[in-house]
N, C-alpha and C. Protein backbone atom coordinates (compact mmCIF):
# COMPACT_ATOMS: atom_id res chain seq x y z
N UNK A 1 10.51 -14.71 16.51
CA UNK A 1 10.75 -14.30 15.14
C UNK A 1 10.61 -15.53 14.24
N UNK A 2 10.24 -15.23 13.33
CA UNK A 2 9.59 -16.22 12.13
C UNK A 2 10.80 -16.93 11.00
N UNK A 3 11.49 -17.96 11.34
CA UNK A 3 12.19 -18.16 10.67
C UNK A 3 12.23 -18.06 9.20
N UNK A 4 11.24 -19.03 8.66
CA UNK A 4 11.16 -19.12 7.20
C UNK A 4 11.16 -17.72 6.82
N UNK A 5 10.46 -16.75 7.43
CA UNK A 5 10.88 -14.95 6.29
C UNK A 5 12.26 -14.83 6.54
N UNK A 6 12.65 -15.17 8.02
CA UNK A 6 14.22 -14.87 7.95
C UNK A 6 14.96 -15.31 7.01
N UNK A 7 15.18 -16.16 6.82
CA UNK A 7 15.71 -17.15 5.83
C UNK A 7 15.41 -16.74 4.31
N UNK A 8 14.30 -16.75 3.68
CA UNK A 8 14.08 -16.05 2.39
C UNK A 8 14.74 -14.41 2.40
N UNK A 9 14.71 -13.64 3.20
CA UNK A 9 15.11 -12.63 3.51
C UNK A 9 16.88 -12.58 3.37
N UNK A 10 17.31 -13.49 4.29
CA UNK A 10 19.04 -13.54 4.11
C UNK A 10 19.56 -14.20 3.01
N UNK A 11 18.66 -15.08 2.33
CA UNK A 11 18.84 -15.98 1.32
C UNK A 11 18.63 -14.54 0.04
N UNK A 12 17.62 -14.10 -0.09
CA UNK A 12 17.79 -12.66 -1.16
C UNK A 12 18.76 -12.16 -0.87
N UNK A 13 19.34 -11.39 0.20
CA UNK A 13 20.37 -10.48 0.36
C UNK A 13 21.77 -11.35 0.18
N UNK A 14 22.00 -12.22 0.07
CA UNK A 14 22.77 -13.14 -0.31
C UNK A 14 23.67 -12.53 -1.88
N UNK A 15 23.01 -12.04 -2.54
CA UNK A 15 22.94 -12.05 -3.46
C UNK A 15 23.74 -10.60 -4.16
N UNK A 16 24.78 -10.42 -4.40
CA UNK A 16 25.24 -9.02 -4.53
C UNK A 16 24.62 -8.19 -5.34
N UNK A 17 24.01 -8.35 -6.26
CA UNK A 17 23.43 -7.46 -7.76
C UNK A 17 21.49 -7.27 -6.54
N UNK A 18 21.61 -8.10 -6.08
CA UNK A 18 20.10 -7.24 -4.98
C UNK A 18 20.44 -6.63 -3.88
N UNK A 19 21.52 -6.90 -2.86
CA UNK A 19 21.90 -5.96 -2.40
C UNK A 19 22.19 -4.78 -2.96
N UNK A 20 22.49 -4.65 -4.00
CA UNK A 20 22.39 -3.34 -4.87
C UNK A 20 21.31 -3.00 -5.18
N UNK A 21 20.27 -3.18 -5.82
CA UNK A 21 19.07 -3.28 -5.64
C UNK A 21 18.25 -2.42 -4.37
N UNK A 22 18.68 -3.17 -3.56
CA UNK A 22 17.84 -2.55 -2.45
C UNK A 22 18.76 -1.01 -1.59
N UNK A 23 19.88 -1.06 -1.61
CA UNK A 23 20.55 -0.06 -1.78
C UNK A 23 19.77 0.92 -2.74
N UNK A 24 19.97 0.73 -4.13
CA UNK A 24 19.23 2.09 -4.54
C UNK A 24 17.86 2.51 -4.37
N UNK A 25 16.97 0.87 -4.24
CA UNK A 25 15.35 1.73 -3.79
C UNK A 25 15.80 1.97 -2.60
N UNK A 26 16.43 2.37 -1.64
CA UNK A 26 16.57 2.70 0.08
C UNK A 26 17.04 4.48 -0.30
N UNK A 27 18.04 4.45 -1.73
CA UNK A 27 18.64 6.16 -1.29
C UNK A 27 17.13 6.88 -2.21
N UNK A 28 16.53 6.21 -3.06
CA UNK A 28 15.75 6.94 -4.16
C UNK A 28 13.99 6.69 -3.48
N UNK A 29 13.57 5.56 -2.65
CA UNK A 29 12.56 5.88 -2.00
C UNK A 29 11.87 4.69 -2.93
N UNK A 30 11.46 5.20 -3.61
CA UNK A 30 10.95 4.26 -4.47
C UNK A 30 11.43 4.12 -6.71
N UNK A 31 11.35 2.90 -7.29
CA UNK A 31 12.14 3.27 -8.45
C UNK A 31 11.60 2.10 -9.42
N UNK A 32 11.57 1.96 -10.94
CA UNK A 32 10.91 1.50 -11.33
C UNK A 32 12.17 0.32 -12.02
N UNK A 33 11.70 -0.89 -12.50
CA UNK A 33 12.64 -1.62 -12.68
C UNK A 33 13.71 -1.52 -14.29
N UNK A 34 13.01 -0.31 -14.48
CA UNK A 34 13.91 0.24 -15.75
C UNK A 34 14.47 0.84 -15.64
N UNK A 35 14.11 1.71 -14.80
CA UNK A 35 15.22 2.96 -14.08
C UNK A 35 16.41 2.21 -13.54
N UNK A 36 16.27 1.22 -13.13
CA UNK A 36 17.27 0.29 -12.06
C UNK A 36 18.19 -0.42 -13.36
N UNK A 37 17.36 -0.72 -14.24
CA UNK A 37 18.25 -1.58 -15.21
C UNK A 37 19.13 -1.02 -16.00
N UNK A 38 18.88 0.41 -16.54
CA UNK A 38 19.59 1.62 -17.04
C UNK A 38 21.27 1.56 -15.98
N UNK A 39 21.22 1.23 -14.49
CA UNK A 39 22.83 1.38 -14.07
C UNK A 39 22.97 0.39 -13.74
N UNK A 40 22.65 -1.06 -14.54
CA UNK A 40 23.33 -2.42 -14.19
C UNK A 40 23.40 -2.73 -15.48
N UNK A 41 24.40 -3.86 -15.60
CA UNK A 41 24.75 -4.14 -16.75
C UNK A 41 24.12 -5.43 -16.81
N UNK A 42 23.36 -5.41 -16.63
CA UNK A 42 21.80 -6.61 -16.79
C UNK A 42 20.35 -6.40 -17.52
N UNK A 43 20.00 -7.22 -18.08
CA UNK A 43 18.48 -6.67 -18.72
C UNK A 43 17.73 -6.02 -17.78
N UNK A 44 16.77 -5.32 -18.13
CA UNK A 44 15.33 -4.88 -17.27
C UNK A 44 14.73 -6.19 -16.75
N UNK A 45 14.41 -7.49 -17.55
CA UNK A 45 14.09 -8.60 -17.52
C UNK A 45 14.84 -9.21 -16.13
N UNK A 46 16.01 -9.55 -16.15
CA UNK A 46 16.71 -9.96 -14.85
C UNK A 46 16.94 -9.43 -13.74
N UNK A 47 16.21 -7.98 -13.80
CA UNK A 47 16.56 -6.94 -12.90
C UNK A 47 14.88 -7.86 -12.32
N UNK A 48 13.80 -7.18 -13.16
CA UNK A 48 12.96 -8.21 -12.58
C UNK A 48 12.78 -9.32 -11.93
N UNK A 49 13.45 -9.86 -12.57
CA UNK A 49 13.69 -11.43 -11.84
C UNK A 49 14.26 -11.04 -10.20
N UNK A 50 15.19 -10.37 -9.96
CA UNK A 50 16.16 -10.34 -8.83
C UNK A 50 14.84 -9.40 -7.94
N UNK A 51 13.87 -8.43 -8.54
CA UNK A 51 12.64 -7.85 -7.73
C UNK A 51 11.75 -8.63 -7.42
N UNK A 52 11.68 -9.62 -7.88
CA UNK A 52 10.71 -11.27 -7.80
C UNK A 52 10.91 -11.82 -6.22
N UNK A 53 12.57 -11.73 -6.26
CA UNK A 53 13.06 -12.55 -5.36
C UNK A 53 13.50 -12.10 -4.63
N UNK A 54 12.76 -10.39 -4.11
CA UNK A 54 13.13 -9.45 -3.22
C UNK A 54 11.68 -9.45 -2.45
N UNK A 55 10.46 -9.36 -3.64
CA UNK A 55 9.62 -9.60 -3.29
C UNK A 55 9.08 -10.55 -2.38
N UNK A 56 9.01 -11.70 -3.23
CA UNK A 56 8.58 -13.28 -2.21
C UNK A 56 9.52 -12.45 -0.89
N UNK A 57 10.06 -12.23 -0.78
CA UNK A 57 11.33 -12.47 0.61
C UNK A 57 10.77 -10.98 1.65
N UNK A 58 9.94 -10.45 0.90
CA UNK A 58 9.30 -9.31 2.11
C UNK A 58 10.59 -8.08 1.84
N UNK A 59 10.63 -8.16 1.05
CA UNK A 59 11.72 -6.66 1.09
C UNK A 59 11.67 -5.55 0.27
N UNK A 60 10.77 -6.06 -0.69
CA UNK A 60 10.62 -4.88 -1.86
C UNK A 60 8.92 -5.20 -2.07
N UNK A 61 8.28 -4.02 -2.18
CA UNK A 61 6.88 -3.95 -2.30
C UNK A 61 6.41 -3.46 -3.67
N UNK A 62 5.85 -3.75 -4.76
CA UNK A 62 5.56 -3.14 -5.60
C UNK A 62 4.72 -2.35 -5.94
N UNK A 63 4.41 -1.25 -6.29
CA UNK A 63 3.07 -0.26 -6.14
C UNK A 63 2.73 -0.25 -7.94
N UNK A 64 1.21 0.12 -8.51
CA UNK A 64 1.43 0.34 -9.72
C UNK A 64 0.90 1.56 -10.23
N UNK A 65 1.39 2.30 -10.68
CA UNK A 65 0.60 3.82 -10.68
C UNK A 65 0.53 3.98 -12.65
N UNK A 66 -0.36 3.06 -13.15
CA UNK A 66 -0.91 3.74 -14.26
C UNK A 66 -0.40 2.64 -14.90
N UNK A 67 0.74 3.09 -16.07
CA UNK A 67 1.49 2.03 -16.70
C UNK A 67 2.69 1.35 -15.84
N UNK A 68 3.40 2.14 -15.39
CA UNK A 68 4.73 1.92 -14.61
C UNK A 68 4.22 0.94 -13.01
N UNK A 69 5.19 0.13 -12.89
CA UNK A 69 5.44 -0.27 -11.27
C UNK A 69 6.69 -0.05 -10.66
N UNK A 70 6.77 1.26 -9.19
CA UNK A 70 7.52 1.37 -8.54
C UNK A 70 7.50 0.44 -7.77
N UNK A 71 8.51 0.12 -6.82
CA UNK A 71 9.78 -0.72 -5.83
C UNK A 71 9.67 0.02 -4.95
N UNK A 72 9.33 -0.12 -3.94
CA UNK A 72 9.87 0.46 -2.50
C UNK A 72 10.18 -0.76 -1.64
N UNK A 73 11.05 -0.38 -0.51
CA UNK A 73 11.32 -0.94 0.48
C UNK A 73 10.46 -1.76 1.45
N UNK A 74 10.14 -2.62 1.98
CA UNK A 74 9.32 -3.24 2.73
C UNK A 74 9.95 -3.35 4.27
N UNK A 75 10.23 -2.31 4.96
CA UNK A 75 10.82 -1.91 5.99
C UNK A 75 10.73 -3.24 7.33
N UNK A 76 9.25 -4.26 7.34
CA UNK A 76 9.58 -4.96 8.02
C UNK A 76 10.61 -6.03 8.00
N UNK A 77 10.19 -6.18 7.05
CA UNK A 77 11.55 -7.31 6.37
C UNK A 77 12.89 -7.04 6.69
N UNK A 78 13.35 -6.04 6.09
CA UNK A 78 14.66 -5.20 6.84
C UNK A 78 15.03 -4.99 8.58
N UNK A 79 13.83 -4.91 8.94
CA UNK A 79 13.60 -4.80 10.36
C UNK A 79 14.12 -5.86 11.10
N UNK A 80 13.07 -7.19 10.53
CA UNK A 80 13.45 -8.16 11.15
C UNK A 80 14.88 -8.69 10.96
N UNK A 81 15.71 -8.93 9.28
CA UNK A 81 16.50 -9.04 9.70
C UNK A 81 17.69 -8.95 10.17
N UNK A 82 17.66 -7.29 10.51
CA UNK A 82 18.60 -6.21 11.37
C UNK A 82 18.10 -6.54 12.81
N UNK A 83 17.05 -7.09 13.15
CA UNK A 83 16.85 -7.21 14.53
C UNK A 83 17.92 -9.20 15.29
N UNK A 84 17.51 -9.67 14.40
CA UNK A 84 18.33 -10.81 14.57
C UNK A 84 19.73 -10.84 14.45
N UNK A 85 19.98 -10.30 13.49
CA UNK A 85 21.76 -9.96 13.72
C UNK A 85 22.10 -9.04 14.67
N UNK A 86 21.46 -8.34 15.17
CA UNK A 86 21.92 -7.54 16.37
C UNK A 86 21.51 -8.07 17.73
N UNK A 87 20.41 -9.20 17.80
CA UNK A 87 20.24 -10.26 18.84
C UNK A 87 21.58 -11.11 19.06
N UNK A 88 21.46 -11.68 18.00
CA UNK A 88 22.90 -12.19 17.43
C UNK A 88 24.22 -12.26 18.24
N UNK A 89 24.76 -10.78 17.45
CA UNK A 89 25.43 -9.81 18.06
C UNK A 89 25.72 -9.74 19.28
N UNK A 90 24.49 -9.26 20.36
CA UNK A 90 24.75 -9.20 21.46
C UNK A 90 24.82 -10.66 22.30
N UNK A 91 24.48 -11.47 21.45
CA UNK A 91 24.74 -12.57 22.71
C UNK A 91 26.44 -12.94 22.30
N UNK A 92 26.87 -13.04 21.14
CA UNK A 92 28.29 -13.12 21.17
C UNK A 92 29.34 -11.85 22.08
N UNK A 93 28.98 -10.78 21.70
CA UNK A 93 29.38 -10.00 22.83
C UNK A 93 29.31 -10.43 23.69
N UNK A 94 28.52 -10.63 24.62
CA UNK A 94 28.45 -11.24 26.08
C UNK A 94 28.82 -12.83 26.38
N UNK A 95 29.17 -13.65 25.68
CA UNK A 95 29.87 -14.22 25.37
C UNK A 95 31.13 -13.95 25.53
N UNK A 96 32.08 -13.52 24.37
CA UNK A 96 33.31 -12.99 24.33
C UNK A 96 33.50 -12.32 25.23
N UNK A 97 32.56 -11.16 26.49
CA UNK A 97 33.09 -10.67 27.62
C UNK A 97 33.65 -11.59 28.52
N UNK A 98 32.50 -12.42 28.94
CA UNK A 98 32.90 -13.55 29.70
C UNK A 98 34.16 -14.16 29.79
N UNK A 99 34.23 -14.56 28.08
CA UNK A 99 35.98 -15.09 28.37
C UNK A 99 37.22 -14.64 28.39
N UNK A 100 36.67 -12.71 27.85
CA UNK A 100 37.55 -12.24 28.73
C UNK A 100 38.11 -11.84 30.18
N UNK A 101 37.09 -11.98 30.71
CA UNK A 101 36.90 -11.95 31.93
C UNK A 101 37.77 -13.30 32.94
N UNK A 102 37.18 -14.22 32.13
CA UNK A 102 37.90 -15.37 32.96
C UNK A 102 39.31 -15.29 32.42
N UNK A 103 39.55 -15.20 31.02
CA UNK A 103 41.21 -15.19 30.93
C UNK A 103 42.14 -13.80 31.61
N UNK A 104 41.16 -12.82 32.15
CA UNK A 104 42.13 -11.99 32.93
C UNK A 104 42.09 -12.67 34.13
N UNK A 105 41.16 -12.75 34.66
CA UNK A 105 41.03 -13.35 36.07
C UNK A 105 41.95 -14.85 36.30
N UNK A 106 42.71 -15.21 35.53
CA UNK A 106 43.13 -16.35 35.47
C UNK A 106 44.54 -16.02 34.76
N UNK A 107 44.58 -14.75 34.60
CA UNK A 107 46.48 -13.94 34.45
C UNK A 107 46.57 -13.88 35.74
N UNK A 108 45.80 -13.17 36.21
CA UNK A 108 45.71 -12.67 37.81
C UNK A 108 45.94 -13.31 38.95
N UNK A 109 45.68 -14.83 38.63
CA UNK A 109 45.64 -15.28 39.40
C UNK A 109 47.62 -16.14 39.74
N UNK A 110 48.09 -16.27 38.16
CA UNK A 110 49.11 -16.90 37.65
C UNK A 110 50.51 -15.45 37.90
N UNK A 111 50.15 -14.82 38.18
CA UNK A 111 51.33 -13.58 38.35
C UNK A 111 51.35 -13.32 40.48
């Protein structure tokens, strides 16, 4: 796995007002950055800005159909980095089994 997207990727989501963001293009599919700016209490302008920096980062794709540009999701991006935190994940799990394992085995041994 490709660090530097990882990194631009967790480095956007970092960010609470784009995690919101990507939350609503995820329930609405795709959405335009005015539509988005209408339920934040931010310009259309900065809403942009925060789609800039969703963009560069592989997470939001822009389409342009006429005058308007919709937002959709860029599913690999998301992919990848739901796949690393759940790599992650499982090696701390298995980890933390281990030492539970040895700290029972080592009650067990003390009783």
């Amino acid at each position: 796995m490709n660090e530097e997207p990882l990194g631009a990727a967790f480095n956007a989501l970092a960010d609470p007002t784009r995690r919101q963001l990507v939350g609503m293009i995820a329930e609405r599919g795709s959405v335009t950055a005015s539509e988005m700016a209408r339920e934040f209490p931010i310009t259309r302008q900065a809403v942009a800005k925060h789609l800039a920096v969703l963009q560069e980062a592989g997470l939001a794709e822009p389409a342009r159909n006429g005058r308007e540009t919709r937002y959709a999701l860029r599913r690999q991006g998301l992919t990848d980095a739901a796949a690393w935190i759940s790599d992650v994940g499982a090696e701390w799990e298995a980890r933390l089994g281990r030492l539970e394992r040895h700290a029972n085995a080592a009650d067990r041994r003390s009783t």
